[in-house]
Protein backbone atom coordinates (compact mmCIF):
# COMPACT_ATOMS: atom_id res chain seq x y z
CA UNK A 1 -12.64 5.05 12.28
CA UNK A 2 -9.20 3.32 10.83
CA UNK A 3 -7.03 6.84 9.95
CA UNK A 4 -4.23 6.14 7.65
CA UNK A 5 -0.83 8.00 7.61
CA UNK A 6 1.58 7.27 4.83
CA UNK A 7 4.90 8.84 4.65
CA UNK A 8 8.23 7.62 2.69
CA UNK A 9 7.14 8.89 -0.88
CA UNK A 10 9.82 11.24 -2.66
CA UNK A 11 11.76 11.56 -6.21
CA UNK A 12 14.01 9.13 -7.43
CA UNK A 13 15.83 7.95 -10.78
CA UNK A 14 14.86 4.83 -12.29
CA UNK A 15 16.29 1.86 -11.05
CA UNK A 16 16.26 3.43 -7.35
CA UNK A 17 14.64 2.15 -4.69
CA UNK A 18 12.32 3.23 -1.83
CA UNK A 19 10.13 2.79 1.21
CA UNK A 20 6.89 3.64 2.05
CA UNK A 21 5.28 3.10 5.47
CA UNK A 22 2.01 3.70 6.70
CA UNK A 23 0.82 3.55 10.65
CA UNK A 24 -2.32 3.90 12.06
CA UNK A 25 -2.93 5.46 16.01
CA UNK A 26 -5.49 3.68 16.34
CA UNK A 27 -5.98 -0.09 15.40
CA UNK A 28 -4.01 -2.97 15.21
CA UNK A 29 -2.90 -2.77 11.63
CA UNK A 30 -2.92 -6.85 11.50
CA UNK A 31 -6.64 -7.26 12.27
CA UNK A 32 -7.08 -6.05 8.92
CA UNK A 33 -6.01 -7.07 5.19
CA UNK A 34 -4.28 -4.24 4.39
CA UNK A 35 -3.13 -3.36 0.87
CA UNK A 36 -1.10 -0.24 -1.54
CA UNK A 37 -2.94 1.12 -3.95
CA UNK A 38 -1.69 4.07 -6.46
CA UNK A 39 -3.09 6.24 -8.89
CA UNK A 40 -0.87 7.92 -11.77
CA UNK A 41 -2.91 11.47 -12.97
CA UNK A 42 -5.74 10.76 -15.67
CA UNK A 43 -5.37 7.12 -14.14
CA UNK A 44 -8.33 4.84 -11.94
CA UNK A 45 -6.99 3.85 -8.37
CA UNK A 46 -5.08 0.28 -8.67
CA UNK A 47 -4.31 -2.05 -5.91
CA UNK A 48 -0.50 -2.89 -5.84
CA UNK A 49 0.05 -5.37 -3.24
CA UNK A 50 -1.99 -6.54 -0.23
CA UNK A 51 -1.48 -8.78 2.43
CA UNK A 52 -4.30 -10.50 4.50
CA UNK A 53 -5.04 -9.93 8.38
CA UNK A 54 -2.41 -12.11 10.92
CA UNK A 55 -3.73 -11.26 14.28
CA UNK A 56 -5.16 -14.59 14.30
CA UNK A 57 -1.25 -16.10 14.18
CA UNK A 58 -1.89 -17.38 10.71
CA UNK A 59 0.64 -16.91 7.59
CA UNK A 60 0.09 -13.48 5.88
CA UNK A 61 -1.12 -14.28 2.23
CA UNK A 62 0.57 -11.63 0.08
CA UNK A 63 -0.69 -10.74 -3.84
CA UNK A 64 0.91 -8.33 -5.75
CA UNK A 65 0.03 -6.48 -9.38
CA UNK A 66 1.95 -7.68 -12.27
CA UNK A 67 3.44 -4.71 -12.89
CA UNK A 68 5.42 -4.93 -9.46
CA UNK A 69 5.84 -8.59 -9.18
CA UNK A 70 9.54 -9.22 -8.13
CA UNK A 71 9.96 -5.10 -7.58
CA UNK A 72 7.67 -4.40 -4.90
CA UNK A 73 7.50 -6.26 -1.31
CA UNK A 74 4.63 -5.46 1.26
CA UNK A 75 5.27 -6.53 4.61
CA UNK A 76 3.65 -5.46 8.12
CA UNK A 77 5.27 -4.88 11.82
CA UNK A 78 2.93 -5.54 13.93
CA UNK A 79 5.31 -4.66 16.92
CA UNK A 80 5.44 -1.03 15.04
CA UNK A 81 1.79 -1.11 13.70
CA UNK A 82 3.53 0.08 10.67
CA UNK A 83 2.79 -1.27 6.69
CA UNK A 84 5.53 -0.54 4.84
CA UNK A 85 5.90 -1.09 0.72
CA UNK A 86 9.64 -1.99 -0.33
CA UNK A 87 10.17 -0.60 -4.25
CA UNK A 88 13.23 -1.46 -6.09
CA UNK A 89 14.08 -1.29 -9.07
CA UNK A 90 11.39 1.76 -9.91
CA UNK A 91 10.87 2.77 -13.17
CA UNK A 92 9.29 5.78 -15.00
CA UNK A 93 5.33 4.65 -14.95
CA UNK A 94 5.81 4.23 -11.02
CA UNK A 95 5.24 7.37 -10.63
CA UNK A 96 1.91 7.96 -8.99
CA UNK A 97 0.03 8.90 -5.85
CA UNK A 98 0.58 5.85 -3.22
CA UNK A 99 -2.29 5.40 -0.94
CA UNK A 100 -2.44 2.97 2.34
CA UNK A 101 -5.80 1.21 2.32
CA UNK A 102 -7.31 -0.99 5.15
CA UNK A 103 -10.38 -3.82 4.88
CA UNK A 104 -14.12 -2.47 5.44
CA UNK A 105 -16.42 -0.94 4.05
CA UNK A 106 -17.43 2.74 4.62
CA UNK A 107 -19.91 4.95 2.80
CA UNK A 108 -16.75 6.34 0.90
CA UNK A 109 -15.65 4.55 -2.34
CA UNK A 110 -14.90 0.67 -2.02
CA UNK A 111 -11.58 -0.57 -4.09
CA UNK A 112 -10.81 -3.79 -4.23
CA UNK A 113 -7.95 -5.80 -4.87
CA UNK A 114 -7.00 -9.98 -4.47
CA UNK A 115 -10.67 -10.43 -3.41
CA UNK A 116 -10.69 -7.69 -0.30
CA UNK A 117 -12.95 -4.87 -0.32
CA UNK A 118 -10.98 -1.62 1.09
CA UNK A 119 -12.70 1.01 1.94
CA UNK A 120 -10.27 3.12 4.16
CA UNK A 121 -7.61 5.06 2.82
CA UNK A 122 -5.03 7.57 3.93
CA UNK A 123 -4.03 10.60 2.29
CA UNK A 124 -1.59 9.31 -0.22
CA UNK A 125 2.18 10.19 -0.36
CA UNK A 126 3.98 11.11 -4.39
CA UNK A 127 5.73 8.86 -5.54
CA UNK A 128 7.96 10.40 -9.01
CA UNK A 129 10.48 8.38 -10.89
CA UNK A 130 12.38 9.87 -13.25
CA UNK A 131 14.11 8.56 -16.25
């Protein structure tokens, strides 16, 4: 069972920055894709940014949502087992519930996002921007 801990989430003023990470006790973080998804209240789940699996040495392929593109930056330490999500430049309809999501399917509800099925999902941490 992948368990998902995200931390990092907090109020900020628009135009502020900041970061989320997420760890997991248990697996290698980098044998999965691994993605950010959020969900706003009255809102569906959206991916935000994924990156695919690099425990096989190969270049991390990284996708983000429109909305974010050039705002939000997803990167992994593997060294850390640690997924972390980089948001500058935040702005009022950021505000939402930010959930850490691994590959794989589970009887649970599947999201997916850039072509990867994610199935695991940590408890979410608020994220609230204010203008």
């Amino acid at each position: 069972q992948v368990q998902l801990v995200e931390s990092g989430g907090g109020s900020v003023q628009s135009g502020g920055s900041l970061t989320l990470a997420c760890t997991n006790s248990r697996y290698p973080l980098d044998d999965y894709a691994v993605a950010w998804f959020r969900q706003a209240p009255g809102k569906e789940r959206e991916g935000v940014s994924c990156m695919s699996a690099t425990s096989d040495g190969s270049d991390a392929r990284k996708d983000y949502a429109d909305s974010v593109k050039g705002r939000f930056t997803i990167s992994l330490d593997a060294a850390k087992n640690t997924l972390y999500l980089q948001m500058n430049n935040l702005k009022p309809e950021d505000t939402a519930v930010y959930y850490c999501a691994a590959e794989g399917r589970t009887f649970k509800h599947i999201y997916t996002f850039s072509g990867y099925e994610f199935g695991y999902f940590g408890q979410g941490t608020q994220v609230y921007v204010y203008s």
